[in-house]
N, C-alpha and C. Protein backbone atom coordinates (compact mmCIF):
# COMPACT_ATOMS: atom_id res chain seq x y z
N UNK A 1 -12.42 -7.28 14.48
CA UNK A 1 -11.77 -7.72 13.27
C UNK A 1 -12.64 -8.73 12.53
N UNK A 2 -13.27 -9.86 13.36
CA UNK A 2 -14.15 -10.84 12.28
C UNK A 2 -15.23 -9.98 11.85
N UNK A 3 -15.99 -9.14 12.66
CA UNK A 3 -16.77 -8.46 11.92
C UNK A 3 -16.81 -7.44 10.64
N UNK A 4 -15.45 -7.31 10.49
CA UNK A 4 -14.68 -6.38 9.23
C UNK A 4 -14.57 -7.48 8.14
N UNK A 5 -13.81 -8.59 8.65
CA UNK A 5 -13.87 -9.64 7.06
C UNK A 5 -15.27 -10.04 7.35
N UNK A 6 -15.93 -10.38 7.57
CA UNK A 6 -17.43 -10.85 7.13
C UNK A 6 -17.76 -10.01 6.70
N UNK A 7 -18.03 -8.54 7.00
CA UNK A 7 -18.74 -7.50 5.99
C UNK A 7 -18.07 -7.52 4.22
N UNK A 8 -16.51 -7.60 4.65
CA UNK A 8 -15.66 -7.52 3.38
C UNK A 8 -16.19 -8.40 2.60
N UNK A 9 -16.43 -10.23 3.02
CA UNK A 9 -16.44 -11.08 2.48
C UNK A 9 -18.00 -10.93 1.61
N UNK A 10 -18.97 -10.33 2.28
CA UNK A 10 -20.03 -10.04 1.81
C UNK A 10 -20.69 -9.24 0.89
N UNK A 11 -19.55 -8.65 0.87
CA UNK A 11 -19.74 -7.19 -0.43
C UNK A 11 -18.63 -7.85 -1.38
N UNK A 12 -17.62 -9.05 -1.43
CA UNK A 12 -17.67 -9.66 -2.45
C UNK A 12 -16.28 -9.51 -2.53
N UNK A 13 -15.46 -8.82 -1.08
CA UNK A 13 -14.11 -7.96 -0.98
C UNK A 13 -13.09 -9.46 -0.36
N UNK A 14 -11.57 -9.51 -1.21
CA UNK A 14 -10.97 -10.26 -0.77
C UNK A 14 -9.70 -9.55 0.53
N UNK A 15 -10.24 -10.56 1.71
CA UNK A 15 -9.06 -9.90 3.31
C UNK A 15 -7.97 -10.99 3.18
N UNK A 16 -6.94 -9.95 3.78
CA UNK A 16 -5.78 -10.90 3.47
C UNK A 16 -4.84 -10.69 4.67
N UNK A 17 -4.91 -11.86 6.05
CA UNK A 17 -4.33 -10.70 7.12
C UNK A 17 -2.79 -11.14 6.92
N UNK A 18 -2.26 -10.32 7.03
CA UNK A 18 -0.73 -10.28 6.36
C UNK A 18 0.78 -10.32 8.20
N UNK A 19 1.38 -10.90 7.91
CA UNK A 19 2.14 -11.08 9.02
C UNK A 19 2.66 -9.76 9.62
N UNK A 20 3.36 -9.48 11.22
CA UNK A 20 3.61 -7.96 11.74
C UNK A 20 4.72 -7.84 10.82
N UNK A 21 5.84 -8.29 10.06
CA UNK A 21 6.87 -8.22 9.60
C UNK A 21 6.39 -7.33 8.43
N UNK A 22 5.46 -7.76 7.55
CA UNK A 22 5.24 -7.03 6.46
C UNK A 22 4.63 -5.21 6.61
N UNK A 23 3.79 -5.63 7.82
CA UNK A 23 3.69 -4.06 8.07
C UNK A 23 5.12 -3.31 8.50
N UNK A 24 5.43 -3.59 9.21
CA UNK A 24 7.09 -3.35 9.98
C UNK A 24 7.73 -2.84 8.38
N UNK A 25 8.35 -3.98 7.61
CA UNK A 25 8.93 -3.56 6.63
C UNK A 25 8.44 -2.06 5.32
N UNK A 26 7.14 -2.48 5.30
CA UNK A 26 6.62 -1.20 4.42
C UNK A 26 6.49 -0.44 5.34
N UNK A 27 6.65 -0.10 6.56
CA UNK A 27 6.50 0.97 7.30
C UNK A 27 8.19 1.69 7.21
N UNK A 28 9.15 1.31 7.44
CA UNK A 28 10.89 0.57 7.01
C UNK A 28 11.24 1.46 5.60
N UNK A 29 9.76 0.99 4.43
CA UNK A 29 10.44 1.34 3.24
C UNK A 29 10.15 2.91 2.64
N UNK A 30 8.99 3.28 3.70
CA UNK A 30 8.80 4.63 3.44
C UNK A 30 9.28 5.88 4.69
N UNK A 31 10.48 4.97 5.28
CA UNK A 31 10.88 5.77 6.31
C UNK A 31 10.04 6.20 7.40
N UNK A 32 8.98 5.36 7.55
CA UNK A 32 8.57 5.54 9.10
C UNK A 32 9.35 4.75 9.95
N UNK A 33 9.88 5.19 10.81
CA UNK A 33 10.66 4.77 12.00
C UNK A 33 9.60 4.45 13.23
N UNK A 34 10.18 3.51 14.09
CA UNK A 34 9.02 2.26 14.92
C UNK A 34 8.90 3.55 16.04
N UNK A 35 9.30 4.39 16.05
CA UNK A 35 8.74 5.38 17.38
C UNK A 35 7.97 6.47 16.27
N UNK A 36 7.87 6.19 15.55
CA UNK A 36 6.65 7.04 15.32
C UNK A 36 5.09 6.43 14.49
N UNK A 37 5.63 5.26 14.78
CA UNK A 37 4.14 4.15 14.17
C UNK A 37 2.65 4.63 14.79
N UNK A 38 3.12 5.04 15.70
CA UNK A 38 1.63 5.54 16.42
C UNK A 38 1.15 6.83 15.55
N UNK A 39 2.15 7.44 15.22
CA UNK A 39 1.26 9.02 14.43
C UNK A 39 1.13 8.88 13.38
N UNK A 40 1.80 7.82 12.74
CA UNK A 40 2.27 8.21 11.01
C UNK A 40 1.92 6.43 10.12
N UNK A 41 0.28 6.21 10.00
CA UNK A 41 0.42 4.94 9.47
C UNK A 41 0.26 4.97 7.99
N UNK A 42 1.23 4.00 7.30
CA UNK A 42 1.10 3.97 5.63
C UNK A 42 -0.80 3.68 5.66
N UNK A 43 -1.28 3.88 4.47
CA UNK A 43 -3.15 3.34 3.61
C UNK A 43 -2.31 2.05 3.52
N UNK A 44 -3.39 1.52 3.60
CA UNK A 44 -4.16 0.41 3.29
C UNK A 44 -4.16 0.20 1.34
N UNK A 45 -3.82 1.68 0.82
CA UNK A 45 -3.71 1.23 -0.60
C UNK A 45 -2.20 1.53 -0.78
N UNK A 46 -1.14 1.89 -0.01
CA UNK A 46 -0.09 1.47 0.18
C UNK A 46 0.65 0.31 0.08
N UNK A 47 -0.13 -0.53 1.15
CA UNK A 47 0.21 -1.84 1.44
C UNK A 47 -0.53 -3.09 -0.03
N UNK A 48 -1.12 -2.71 -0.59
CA UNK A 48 -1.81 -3.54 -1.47
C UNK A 48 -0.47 -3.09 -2.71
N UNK A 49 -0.79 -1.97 -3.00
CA UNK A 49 0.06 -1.66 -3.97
C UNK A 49 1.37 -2.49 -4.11
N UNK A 50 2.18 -2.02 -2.68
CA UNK A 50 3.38 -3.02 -2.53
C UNK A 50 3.07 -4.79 -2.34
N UNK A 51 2.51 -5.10 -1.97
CA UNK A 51 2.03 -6.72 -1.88
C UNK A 51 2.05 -7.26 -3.31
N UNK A 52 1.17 -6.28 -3.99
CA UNK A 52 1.13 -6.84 -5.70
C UNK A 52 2.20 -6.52 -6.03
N UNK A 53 3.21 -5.32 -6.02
CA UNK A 53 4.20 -5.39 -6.69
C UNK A 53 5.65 -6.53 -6.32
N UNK A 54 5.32 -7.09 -5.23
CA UNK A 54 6.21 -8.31 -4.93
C UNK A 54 5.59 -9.60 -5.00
N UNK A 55 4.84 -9.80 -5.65
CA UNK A 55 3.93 -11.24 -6.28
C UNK A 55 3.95 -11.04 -7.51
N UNK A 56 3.85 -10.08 -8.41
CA UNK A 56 3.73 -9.73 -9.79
C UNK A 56 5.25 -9.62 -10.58
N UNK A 57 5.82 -10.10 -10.89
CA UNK A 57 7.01 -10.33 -11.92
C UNK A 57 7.48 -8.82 -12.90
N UNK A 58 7.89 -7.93 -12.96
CA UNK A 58 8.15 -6.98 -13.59
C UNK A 58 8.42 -7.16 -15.21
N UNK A 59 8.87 -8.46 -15.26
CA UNK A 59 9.31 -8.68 -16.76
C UNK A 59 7.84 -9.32 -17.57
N UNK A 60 6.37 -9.67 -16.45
CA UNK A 60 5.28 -10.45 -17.19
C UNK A 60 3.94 -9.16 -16.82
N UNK A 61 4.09 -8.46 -15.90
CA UNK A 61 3.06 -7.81 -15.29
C UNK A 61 3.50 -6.33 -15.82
N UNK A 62 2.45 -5.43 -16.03
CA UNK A 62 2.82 -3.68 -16.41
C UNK A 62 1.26 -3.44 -15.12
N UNK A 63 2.01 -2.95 -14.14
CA UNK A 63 0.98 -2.34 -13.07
C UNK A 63 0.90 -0.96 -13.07
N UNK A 64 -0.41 -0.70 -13.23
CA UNK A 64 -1.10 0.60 -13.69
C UNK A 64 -2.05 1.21 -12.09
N UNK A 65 -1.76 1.80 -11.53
CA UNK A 65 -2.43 2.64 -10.67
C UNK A 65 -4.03 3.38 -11.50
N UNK A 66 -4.86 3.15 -10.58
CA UNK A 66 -6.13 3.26 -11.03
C UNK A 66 -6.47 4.00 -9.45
N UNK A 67 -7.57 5.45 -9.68
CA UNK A 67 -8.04 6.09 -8.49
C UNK A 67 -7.66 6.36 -7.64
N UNK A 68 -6.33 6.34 -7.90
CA UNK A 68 -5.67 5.97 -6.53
C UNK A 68 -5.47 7.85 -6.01
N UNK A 69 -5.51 8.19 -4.81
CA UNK A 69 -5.61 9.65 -4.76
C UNK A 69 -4.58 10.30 -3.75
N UNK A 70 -4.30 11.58 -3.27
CA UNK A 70 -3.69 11.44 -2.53
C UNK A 70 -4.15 12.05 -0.72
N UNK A 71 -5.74 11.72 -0.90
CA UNK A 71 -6.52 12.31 0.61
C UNK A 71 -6.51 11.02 1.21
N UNK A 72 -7.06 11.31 2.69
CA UNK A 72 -6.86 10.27 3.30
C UNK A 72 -6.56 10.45 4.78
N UNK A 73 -6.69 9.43 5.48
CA UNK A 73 -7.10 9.70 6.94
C UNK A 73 -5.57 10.81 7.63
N UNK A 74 -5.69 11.56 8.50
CA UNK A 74 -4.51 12.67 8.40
C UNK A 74 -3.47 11.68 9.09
N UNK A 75 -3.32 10.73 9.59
CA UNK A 75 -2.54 10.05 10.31
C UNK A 75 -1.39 9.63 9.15
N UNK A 76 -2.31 9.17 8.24
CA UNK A 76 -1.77 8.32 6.77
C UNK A 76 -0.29 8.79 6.34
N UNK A 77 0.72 8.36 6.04
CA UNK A 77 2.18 8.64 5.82
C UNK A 77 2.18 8.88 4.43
N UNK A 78 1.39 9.96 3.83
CA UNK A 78 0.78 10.20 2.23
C UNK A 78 1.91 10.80 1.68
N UNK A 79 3.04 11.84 1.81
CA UNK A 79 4.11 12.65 1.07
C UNK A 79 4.94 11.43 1.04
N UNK A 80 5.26 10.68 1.84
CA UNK A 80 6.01 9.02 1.89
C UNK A 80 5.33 8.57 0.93
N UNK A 81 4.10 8.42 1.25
CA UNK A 81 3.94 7.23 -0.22
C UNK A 81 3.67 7.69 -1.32
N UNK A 82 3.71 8.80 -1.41
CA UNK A 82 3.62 9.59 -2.62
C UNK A 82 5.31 9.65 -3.41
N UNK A 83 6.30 10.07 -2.53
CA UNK A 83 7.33 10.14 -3.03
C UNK A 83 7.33 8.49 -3.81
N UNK A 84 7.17 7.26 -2.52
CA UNK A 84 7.16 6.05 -2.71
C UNK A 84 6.77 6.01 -4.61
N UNK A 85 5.75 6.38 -4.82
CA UNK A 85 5.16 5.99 -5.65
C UNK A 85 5.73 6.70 -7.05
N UNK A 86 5.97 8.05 -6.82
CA UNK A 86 6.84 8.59 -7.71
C UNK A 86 7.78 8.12 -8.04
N UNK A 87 8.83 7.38 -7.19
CA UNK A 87 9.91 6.17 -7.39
C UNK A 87 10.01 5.24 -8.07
N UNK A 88 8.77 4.52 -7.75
CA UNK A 88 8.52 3.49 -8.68
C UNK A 88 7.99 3.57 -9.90
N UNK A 89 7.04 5.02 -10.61
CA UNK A 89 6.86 5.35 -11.77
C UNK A 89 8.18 5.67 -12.11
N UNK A 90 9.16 6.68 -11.58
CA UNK A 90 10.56 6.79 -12.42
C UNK A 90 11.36 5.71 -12.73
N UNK A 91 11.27 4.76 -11.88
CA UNK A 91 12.01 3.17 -12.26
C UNK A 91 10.99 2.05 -13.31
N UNK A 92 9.94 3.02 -13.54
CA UNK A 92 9.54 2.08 -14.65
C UNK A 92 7.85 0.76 -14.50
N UNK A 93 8.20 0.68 -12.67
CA UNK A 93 7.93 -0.67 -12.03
C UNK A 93 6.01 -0.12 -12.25
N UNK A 94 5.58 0.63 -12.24
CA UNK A 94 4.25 1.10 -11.75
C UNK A 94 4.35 2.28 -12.90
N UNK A 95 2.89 2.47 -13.18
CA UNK A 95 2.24 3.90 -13.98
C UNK A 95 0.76 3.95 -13.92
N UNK A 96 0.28 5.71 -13.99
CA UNK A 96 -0.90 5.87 -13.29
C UNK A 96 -1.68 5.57 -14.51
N UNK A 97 -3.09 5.24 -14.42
CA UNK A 97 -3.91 4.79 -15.86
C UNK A 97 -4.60 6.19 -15.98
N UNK A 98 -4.33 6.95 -17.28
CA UNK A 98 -4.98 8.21 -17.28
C UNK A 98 -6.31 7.85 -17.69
């Protein structure tokens, strides 16, 4: 793990190690259930996505999805966070930047 934030920190990348609760919960919000955490983990641009969208104010912030794709390691809980994400474009909260 220190050798992951020092590389991060060096290419100029901000690490942010985040408490087990927050993984737990976004794991919670896309319906992965704790017996299947081993097969089925949310990205890493999952968890950012949601982090900013609960620091960012909906009534001051308009968050725009940029590159965001839907490949990714096969473990990744991608139709979850895809629906996820479809959710939050229909509620307004998030939209993709064409």
């Amino acid at each position: 793990m220190m050798r992951m934030i020092k590389l991060a920190g060096i290419a100029g990348k901000e690490v942010r190690i985040m408490p087990p609760q927050f993984y737990i919960d976004g794991c919670a919000e896309l319906g992965v259930a704790e017996c299947q955490m081993r097969r089925a983990a949310p990205s890493a641009s999952f968890f950012g996505i949601r982090y900013m969208l609960s620091i960012l104010s909906a009534r001051e912030w308009e968050v725009k999805l940029c590159g965001f794709s839907w490949e990714g390691w096969k473990r990744h809980s991608l139709l979850n966070e895809r629906r996820w994400v479809e959710d939050k474009m229909t509620s307004g909260r998030i939209s993709i930047l064409v």
